[in-house]
N, C-alpha and C. Protein backbone atom coordinates (compact mmCIF):
# COMPACT_ATOMS: atom_id res chain seq x y z
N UNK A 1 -9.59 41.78 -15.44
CA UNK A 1 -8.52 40.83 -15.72
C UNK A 1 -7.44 41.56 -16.54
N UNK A 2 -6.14 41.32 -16.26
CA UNK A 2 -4.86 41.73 -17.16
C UNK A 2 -5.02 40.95 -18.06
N UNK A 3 -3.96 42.04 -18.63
CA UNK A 3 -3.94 41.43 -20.11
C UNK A 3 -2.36 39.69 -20.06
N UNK A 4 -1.96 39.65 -19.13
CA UNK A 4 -0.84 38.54 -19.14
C UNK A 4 -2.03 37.46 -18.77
N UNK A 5 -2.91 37.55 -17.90
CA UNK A 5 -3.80 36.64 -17.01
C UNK A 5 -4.25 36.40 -18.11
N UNK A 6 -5.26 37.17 -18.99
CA UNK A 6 -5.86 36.84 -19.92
C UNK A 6 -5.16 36.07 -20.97
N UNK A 7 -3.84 36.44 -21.71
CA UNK A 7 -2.91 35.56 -22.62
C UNK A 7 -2.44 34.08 -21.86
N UNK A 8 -2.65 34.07 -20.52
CA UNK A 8 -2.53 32.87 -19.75
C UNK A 8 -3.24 31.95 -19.97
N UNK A 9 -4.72 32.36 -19.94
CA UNK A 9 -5.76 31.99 -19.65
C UNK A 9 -6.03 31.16 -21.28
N UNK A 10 -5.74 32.01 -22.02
CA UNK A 10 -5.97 31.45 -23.75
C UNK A 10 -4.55 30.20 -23.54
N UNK A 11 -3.67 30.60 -23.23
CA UNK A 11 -2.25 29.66 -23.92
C UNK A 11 -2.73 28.15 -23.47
N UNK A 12 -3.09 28.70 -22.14
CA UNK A 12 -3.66 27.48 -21.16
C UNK A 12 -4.82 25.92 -21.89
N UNK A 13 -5.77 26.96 -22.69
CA UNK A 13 -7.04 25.94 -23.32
C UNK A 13 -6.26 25.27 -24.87
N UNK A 14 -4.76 25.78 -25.15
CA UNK A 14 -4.33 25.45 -26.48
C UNK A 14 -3.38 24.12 -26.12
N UNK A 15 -3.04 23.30 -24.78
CA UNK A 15 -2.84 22.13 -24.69
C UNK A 15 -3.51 20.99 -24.19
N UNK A 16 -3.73 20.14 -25.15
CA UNK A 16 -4.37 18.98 -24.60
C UNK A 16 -4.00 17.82 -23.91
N UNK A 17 -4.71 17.68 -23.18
CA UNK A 17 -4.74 16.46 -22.34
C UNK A 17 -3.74 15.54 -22.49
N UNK A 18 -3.25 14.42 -21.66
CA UNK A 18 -2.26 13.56 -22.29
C UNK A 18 -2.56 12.67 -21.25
N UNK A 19 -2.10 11.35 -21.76
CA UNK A 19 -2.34 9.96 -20.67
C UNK A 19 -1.37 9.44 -20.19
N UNK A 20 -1.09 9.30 -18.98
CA UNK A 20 0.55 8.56 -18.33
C UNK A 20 0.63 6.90 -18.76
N UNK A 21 1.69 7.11 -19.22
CA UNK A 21 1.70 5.33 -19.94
C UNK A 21 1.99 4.69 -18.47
N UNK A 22 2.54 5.06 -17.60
CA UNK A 22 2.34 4.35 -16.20
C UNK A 22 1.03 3.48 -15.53
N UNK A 23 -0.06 5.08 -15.45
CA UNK A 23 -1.22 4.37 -14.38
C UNK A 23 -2.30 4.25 -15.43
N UNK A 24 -1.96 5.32 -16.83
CA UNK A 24 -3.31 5.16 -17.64
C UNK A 24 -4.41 6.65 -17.28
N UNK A 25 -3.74 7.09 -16.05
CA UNK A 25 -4.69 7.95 -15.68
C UNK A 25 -4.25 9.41 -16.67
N UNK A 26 -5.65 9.72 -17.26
CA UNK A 26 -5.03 11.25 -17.98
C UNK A 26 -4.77 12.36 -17.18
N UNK A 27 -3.98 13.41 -17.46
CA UNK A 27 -3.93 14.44 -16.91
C UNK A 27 -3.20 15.83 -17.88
N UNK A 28 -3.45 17.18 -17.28
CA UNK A 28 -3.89 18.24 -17.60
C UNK A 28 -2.30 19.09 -17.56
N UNK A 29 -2.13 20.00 -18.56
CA UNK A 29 -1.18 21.10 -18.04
C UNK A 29 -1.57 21.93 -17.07
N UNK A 30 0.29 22.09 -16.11
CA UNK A 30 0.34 22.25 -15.06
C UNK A 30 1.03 23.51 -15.25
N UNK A 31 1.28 24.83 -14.50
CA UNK A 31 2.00 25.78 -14.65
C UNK A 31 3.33 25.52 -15.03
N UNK A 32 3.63 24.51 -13.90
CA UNK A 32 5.32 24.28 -13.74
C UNK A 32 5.67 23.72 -15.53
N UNK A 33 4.81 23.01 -16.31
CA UNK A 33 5.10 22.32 -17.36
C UNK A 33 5.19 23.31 -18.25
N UNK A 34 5.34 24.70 -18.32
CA UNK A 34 4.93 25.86 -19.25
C UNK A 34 5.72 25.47 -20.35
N UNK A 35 6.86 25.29 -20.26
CA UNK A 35 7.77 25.66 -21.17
C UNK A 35 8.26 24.26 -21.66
N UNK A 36 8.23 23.57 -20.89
CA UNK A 36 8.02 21.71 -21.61
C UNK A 36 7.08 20.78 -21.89
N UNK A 37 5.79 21.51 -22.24
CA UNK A 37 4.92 20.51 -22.08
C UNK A 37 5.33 19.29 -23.01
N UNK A 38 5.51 19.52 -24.38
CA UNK A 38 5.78 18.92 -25.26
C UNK A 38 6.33 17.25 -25.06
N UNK A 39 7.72 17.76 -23.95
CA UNK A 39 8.92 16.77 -23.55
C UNK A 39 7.74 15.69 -22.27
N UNK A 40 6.89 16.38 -21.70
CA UNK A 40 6.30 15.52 -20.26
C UNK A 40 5.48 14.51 -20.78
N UNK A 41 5.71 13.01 -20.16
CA UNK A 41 5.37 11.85 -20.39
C UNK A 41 4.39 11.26 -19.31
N UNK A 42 4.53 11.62 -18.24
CA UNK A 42 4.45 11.17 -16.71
C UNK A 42 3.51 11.93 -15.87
N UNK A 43 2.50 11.59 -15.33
CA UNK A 43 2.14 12.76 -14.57
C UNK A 43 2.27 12.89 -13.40
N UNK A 44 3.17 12.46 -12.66
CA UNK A 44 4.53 12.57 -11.54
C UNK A 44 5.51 12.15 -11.19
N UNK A 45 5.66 12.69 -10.18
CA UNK A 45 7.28 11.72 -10.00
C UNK A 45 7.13 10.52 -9.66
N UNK A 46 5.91 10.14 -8.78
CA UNK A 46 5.91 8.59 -8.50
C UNK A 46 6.13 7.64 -10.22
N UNK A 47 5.30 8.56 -10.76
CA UNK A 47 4.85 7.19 -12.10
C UNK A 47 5.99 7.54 -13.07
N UNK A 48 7.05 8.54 -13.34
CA UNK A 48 8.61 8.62 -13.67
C UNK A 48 9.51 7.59 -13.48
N UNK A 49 8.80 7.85 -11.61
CA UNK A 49 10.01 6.52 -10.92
C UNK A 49 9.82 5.29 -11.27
N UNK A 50 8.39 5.13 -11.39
CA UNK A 50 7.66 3.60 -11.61
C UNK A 50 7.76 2.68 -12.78
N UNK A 51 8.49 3.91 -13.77
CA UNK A 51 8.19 3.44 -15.35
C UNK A 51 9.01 2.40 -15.75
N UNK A 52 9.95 2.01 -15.28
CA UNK A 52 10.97 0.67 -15.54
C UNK A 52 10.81 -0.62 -14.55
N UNK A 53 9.87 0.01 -13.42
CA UNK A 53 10.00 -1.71 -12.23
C UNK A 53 9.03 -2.67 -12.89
N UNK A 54 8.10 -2.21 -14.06
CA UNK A 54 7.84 -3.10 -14.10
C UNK A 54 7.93 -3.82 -15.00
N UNK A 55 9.17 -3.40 -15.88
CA UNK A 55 9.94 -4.25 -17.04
C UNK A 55 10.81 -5.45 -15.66
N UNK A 56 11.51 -5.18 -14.75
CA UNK A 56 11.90 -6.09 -13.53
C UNK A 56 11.28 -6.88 -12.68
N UNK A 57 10.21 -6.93 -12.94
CA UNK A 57 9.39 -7.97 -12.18
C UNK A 57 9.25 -9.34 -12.62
């Protein structure tokens, strides 16, 4: 193993889990989230999109 794979591999186990206030369902850091995990609320675009219809119902 390299040594980036390996510093990957550590950065990776130093964020935890988080729950989508949408479905409730938890979920995990994703590559793409590297550099924002902090800011991500949602754990996709459906439940992003979803997050206001049901203040309109």
């Amino acid at each position: 193993m390299n040594k980036a794979c390996r510093e990957n591999s550590a950065s990776r186990t130093s964020f935890t889990d988080k729950t989508c206030p949408v479905c409730l369902r938890p979920f995990s850091w994703r590559k793409k989230w590297h550099k924002d995990w902090a800011n991500v609320k949602y754990c996709s675009k459906r439940c992003a999109g979803e997050r206001n219809r049901s203040k309109h119902d």
